[in-house]
Every structure is written in structure tokens, then in C-alpha cells.
N, C-alpha and C. Protein backbone atom coordinates (compact mmCIF):
# COMPACT_ATOMS: atom_id res chain seq x y z
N UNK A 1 -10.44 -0.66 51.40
CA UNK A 1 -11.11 0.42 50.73
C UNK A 1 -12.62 0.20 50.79
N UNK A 2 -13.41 1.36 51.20
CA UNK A 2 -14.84 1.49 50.84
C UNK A 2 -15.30 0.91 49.57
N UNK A 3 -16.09 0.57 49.46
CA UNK A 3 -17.07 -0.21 48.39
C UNK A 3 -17.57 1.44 46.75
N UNK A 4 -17.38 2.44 47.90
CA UNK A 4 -17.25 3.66 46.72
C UNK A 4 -16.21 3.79 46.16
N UNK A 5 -15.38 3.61 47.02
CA UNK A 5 -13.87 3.79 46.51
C UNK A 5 -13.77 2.39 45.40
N UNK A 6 -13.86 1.30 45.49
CA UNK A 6 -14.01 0.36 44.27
C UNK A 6 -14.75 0.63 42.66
N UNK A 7 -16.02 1.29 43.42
CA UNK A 7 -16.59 1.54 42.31
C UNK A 7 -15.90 2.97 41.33
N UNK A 8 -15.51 3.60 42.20
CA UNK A 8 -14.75 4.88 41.42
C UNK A 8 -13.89 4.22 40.39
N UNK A 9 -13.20 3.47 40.97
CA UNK A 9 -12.21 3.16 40.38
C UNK A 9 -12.41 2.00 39.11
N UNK A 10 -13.01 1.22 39.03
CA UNK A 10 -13.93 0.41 38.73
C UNK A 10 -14.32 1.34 36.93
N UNK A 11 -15.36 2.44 37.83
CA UNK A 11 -15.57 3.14 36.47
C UNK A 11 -14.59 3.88 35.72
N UNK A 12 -13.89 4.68 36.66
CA UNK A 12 -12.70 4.82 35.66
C UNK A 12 -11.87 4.23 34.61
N UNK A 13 -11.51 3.14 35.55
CA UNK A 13 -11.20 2.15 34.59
C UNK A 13 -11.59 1.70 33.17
N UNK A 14 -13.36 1.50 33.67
CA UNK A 14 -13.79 1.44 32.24
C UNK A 14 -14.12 2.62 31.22
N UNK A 15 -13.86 3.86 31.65
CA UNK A 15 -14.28 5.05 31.09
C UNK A 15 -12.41 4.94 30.00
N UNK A 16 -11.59 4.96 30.80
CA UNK A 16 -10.32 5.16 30.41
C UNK A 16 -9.97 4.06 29.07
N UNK A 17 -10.62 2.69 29.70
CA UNK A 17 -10.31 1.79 28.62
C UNK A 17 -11.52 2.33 27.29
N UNK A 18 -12.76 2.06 27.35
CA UNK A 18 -13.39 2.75 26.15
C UNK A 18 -13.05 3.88 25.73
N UNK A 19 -12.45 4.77 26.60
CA UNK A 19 -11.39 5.51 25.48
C UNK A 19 -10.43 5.49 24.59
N UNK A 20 -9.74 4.59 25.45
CA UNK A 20 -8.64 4.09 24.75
C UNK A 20 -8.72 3.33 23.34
N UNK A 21 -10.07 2.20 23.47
CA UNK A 21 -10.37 1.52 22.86
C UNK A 21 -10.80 2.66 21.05
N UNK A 22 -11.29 3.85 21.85
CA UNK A 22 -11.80 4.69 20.62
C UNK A 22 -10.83 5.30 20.10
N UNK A 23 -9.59 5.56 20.65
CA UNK A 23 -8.50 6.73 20.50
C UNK A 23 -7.85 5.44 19.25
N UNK A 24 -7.46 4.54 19.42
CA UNK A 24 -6.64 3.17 18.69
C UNK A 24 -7.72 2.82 17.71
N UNK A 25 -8.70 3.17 17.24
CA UNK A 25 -9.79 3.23 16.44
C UNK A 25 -9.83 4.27 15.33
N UNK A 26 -9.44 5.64 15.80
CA UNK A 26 -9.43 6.74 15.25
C UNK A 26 -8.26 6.76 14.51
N UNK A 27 -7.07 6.60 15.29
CA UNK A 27 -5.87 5.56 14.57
C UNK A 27 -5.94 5.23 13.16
N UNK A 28 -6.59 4.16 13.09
CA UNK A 28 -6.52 2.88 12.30
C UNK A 28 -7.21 3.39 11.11
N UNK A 29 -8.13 4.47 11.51
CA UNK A 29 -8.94 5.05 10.49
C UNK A 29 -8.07 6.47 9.59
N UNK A 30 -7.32 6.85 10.64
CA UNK A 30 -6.40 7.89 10.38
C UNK A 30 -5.64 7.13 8.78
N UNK A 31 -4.77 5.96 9.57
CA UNK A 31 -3.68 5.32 8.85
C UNK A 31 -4.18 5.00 7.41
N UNK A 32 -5.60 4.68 7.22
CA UNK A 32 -6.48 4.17 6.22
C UNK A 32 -6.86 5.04 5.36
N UNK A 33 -7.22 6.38 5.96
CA UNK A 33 -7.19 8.12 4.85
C UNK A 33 -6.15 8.14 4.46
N UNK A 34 -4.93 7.93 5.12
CA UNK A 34 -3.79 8.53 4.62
C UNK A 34 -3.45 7.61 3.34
N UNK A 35 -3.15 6.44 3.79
CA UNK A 35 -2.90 5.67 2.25
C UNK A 35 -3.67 6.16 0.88
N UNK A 36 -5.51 6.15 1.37
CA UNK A 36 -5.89 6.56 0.42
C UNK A 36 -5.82 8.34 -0.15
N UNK A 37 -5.59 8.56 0.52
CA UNK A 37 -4.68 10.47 0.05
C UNK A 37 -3.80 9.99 -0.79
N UNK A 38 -2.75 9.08 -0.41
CA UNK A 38 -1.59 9.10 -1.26
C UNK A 38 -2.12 8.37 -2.79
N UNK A 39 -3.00 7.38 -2.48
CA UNK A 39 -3.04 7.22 -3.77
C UNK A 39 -3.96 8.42 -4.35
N UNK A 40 -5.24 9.09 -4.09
CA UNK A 40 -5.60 10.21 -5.04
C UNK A 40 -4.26 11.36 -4.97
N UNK A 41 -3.38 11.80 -4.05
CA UNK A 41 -2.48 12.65 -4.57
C UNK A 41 -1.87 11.96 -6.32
N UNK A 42 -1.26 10.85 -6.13
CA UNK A 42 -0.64 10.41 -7.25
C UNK A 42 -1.90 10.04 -8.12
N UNK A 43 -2.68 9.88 -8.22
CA UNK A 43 -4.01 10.28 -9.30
C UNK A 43 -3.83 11.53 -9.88
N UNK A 44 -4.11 12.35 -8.72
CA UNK A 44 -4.23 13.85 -9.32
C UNK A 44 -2.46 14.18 -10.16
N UNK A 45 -1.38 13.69 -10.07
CA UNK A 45 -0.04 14.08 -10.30
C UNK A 45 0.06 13.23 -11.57
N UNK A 46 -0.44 12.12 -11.74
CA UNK A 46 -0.78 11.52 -13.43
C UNK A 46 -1.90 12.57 -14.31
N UNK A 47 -2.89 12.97 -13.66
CA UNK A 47 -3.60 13.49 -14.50
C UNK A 47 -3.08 14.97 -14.97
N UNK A 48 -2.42 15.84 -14.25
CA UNK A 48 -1.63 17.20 -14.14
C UNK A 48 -0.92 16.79 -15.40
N UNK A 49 0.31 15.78 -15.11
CA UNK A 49 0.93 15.36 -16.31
C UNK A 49 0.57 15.14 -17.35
N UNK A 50 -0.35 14.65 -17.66
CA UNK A 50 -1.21 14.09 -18.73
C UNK A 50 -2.20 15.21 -19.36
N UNK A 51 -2.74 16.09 -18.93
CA UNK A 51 -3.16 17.41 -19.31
C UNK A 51 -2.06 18.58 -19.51
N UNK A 52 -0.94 18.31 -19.34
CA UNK A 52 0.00 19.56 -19.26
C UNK A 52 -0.10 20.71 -20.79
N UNK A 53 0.33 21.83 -20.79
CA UNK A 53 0.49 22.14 -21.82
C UNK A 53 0.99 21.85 -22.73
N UNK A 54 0.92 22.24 -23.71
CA UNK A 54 1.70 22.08 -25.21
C UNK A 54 3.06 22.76 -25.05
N UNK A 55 4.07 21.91 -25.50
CA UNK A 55 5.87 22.36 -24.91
C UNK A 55 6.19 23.00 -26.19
N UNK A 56 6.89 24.27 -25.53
CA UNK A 56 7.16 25.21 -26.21
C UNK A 56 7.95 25.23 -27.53
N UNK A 57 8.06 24.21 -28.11
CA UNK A 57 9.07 23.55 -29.51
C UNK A 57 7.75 23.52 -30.61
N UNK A 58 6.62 23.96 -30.23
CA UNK A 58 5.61 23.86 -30.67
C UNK A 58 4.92 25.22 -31.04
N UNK A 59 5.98 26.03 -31.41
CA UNK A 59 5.77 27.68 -31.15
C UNK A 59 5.58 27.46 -32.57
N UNK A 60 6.65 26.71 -33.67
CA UNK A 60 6.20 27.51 -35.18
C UNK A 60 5.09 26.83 -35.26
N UNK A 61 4.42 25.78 -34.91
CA UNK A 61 3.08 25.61 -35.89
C UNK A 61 2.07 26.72 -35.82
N UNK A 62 1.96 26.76 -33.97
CA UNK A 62 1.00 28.56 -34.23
C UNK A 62 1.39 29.37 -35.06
N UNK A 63 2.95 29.80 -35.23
CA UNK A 63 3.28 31.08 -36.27
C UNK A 63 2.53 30.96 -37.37
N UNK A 64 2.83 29.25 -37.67
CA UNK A 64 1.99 29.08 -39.08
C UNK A 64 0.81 29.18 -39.29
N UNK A 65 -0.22 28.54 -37.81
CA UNK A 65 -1.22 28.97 -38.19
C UNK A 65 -1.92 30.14 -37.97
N UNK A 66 -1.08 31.78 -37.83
CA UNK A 66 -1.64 32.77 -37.75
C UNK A 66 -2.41 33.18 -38.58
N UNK A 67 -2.19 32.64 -39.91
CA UNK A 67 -3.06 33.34 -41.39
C UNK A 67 -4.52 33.02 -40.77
N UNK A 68 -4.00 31.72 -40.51
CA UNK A 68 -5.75 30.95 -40.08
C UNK A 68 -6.73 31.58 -38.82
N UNK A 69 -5.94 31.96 -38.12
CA UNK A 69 -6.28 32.39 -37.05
C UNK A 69 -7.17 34.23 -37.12
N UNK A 70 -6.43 34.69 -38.21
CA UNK A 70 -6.31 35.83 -38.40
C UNK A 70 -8.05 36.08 -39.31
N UNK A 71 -7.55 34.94 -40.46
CA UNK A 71 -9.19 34.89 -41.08
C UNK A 71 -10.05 34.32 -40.05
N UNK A 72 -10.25 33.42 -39.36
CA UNK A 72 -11.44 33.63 -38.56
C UNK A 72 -11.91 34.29 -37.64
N UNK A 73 -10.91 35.46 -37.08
CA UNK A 73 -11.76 36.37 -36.50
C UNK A 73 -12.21 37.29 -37.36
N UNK A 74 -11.95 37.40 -38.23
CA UNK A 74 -13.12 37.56 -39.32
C UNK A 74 -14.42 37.73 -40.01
N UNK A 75 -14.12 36.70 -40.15
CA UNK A 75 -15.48 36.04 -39.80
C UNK A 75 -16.50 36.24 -39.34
């Protein structure tokens, strides 16, 4: 083979491997968001829980406090 023909190949080579080298990089960085997603998903799924509404067994205290409610718009 011609001495061009080496070098073609030559650079390819190294064009293909520093790709490669970046593609298995992007990877690793991929794999590294994702863990940390999962832990803020389950952040955000404690805090949802933990803010939830008031459960509906909790209906008579409002009834009761309608008087109250009633005088301060009033007010």
C-alpha cells in the first residue's frame, strides 16, 4: 500500500477511536444522571406524600368549624 493509503487509514483509525473513546464517556455520564433522577424522583415522591391533603375522615371538624368560618367573613 501507498504511504496515503497508510495514512488514511491511520487517521481513521484515530478519528474512530476518539470517538469511541467520547461515545463510552457520554455513557458513563448518562448512567450517573440516571441514578441521580432516581434518587430526586423518590425525593420528590416523599415530599408529595408528606404534603398530601387532609383525608377525608376529617370532614366533621370543618362542619364544626363553619360557625367560625362563617363569622370571619364577616368581618
Amino acid at each position: 500500500m501507498p504511504a496515503v493509503a497508510w495514512t488514511t487509514v491511520i487517521i481513521t483509525a484515530l478519528i474512530v477511536g476518539i470517538t469511541a473513546v467520547g461515545l463510552l464517556r457520554v455513557i458513563f455520564h448518562l448512567k450517573a444522571i440516571k441514578a441521580t433522577l432516581r434518587q430526586v424522583t423518590g425525593g420528590v415522591g416523599a415530599v408529595a406524600q408528606l404534603t398530601s391533603t387532609v383525608p377525608d375522615r376529617l370532614a366533621s371538624v370543618n362542619a364544626s368549624l363553619k360557625p367560625v368560618r362563617d363569622f370571619c367573613e364577616t368581618v
